[in-house]
C-alpha atoms as a PDB file:
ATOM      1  CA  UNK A   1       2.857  67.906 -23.516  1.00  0.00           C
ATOM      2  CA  UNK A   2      -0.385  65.689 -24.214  1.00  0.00           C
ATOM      3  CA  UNK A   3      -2.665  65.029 -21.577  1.00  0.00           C
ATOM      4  CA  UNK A   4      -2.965  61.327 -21.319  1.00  0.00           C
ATOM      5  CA  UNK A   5      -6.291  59.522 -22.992  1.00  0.00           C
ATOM      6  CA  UNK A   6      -8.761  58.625 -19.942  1.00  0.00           C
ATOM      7  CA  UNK A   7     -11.062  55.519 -20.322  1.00  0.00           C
ATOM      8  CA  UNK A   8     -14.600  55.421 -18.891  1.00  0.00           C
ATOM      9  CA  UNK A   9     -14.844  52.686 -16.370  1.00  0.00           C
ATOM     10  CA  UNK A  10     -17.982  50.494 -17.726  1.00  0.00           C
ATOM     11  CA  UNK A  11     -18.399  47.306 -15.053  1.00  0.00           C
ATOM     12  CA  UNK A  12     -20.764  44.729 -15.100  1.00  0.00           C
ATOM     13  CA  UNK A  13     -22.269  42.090 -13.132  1.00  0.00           C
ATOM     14  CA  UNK A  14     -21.607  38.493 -15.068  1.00  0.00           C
ATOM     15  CA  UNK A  15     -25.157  36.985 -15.425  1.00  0.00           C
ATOM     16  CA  UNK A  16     -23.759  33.248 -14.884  1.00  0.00           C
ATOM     17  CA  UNK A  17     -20.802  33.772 -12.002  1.00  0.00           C
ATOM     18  CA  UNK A  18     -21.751  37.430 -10.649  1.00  0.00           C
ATOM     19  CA  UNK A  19     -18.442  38.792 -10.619  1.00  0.00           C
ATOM     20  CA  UNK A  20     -17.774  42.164 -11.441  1.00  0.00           C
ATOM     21  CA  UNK A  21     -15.857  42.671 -15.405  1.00  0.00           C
ATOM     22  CA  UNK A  22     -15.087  45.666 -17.662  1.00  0.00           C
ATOM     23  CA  UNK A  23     -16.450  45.628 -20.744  1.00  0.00           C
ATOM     24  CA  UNK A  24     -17.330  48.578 -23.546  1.00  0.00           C
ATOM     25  CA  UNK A  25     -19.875  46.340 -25.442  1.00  0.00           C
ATOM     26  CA  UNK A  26     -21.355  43.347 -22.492  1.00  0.00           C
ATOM     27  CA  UNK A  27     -24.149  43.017 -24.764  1.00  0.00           C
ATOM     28  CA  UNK A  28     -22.223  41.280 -27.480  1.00  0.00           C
ATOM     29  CA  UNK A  29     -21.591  38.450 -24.663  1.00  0.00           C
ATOM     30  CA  UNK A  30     -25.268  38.229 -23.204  1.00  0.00           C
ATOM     31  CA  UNK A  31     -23.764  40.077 -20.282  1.00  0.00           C
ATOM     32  CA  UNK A  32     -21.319  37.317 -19.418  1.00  0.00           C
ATOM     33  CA  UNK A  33     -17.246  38.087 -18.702  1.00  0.00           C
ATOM     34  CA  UNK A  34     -14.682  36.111 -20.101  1.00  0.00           C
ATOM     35  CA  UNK A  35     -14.680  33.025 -18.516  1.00  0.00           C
ATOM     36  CA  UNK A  36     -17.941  32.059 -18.425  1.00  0.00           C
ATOM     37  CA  UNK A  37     -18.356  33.228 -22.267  1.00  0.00           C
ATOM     38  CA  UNK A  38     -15.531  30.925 -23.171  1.00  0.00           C
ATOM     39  CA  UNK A  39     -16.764  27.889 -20.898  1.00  0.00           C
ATOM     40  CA  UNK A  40     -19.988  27.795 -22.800  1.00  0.00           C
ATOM     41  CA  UNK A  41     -20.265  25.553 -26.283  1.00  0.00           C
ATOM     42  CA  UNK A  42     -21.084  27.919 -29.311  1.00  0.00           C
ATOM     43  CA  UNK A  43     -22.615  26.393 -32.083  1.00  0.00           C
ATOM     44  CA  UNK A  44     -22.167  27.483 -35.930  1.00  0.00           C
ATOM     45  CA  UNK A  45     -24.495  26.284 -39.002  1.00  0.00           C
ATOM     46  CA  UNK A  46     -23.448  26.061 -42.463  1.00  0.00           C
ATOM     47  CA  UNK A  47     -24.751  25.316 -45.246  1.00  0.00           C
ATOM     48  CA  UNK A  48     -28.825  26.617 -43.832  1.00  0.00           C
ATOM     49  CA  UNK A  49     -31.032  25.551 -46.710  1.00  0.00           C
ATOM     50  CA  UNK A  50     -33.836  28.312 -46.748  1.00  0.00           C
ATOM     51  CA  UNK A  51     -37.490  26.475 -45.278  1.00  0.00           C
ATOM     52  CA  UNK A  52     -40.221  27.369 -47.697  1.00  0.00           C
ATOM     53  CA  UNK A  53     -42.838  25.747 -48.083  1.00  0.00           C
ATOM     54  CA  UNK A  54     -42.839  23.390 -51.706  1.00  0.00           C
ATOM     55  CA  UNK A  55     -46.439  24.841 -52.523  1.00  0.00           C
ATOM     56  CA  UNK A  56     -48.151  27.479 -50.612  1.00  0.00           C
ATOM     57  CA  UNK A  57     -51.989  27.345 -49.733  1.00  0.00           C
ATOM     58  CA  UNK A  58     -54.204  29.074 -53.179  1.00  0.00           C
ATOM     59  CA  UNK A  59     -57.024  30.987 -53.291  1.00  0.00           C
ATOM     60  CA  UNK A  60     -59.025  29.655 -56.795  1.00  0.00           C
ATOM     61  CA  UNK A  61     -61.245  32.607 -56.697  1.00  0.00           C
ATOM     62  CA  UNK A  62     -64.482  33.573 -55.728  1.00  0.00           C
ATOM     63  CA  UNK A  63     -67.538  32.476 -57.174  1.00  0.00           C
ATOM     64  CA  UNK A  64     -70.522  34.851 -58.370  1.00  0.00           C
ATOM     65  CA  UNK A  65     -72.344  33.651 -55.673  1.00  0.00           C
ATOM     66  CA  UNK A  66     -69.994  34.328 -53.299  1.00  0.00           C
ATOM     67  CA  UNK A  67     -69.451  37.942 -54.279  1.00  0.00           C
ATOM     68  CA  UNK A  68     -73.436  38.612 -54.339  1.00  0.00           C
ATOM     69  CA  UNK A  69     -73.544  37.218 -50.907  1.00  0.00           C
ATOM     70  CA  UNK A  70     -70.774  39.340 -49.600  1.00  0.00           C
ATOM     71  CA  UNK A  71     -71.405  42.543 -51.014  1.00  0.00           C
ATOM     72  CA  UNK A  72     -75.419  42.690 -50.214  1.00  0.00           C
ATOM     73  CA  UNK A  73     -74.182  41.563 -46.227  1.00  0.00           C
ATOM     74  CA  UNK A  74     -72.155  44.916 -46.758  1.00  0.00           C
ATOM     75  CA  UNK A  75     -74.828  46.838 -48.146  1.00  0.00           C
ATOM     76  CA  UNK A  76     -77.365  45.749 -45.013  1.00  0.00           C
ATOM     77  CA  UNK A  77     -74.437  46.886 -42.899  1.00  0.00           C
ATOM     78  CA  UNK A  78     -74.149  49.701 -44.259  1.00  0.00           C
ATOM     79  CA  UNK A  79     -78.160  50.807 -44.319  1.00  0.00           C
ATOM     80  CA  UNK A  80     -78.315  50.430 -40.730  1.00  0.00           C
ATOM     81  CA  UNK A  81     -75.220  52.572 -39.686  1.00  0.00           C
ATOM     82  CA  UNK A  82     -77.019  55.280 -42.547  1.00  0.00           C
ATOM     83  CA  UNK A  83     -80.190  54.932 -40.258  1.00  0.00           C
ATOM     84  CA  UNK A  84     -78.984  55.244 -37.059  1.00  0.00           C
ATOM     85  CA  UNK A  85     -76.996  57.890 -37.753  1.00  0.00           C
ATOM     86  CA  UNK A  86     -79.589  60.005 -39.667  1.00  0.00           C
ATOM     87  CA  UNK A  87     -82.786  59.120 -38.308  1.00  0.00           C
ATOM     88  CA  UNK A  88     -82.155  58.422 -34.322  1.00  0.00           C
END
């Protein structure tokens, strides 16, 4: 003879009435039992149209200048970490 199939007792609190319910999966409910679950309005969209943007912000480039500026600002940077760690 089969033994008989045992289930695991899983209760909850309900977050809205605080009674105690069984459930295997309370997460799927936001923790709620039955009642309360099926008091609340649920709300379905169709038909989402995806929000993007029409034109996103562009970068034109950078200028000579710009590039000159940036990469000596690097190399001063760069000289005085080379000196302090070398020479002090």
């Amino acid at each position: 003879m089969d033994k008989p199939t045992y289930y695991k007792a899983l209760w909850h609190n309900c977050n809205k009435c605080r009674i105690h319910y069984m459930s295997e999966a309370p997460h799927l409910k936001a923790y709620l039992c039955d009642e309360c679950w099926n008091s609340m309005p649920h709300y379905r969209m169709e038909d989402v149209a995806p929000q993007r943007p029409e034109k996103g912000p562009t970068y034109t480039g950078a200028e000579w200048k710009e590039i000159i500026l940036y990469t000596t600002g690097n190399l001063i940077c760069l000289a005085i970490v080379v000196y302090y760690l070398w020479f002090k």
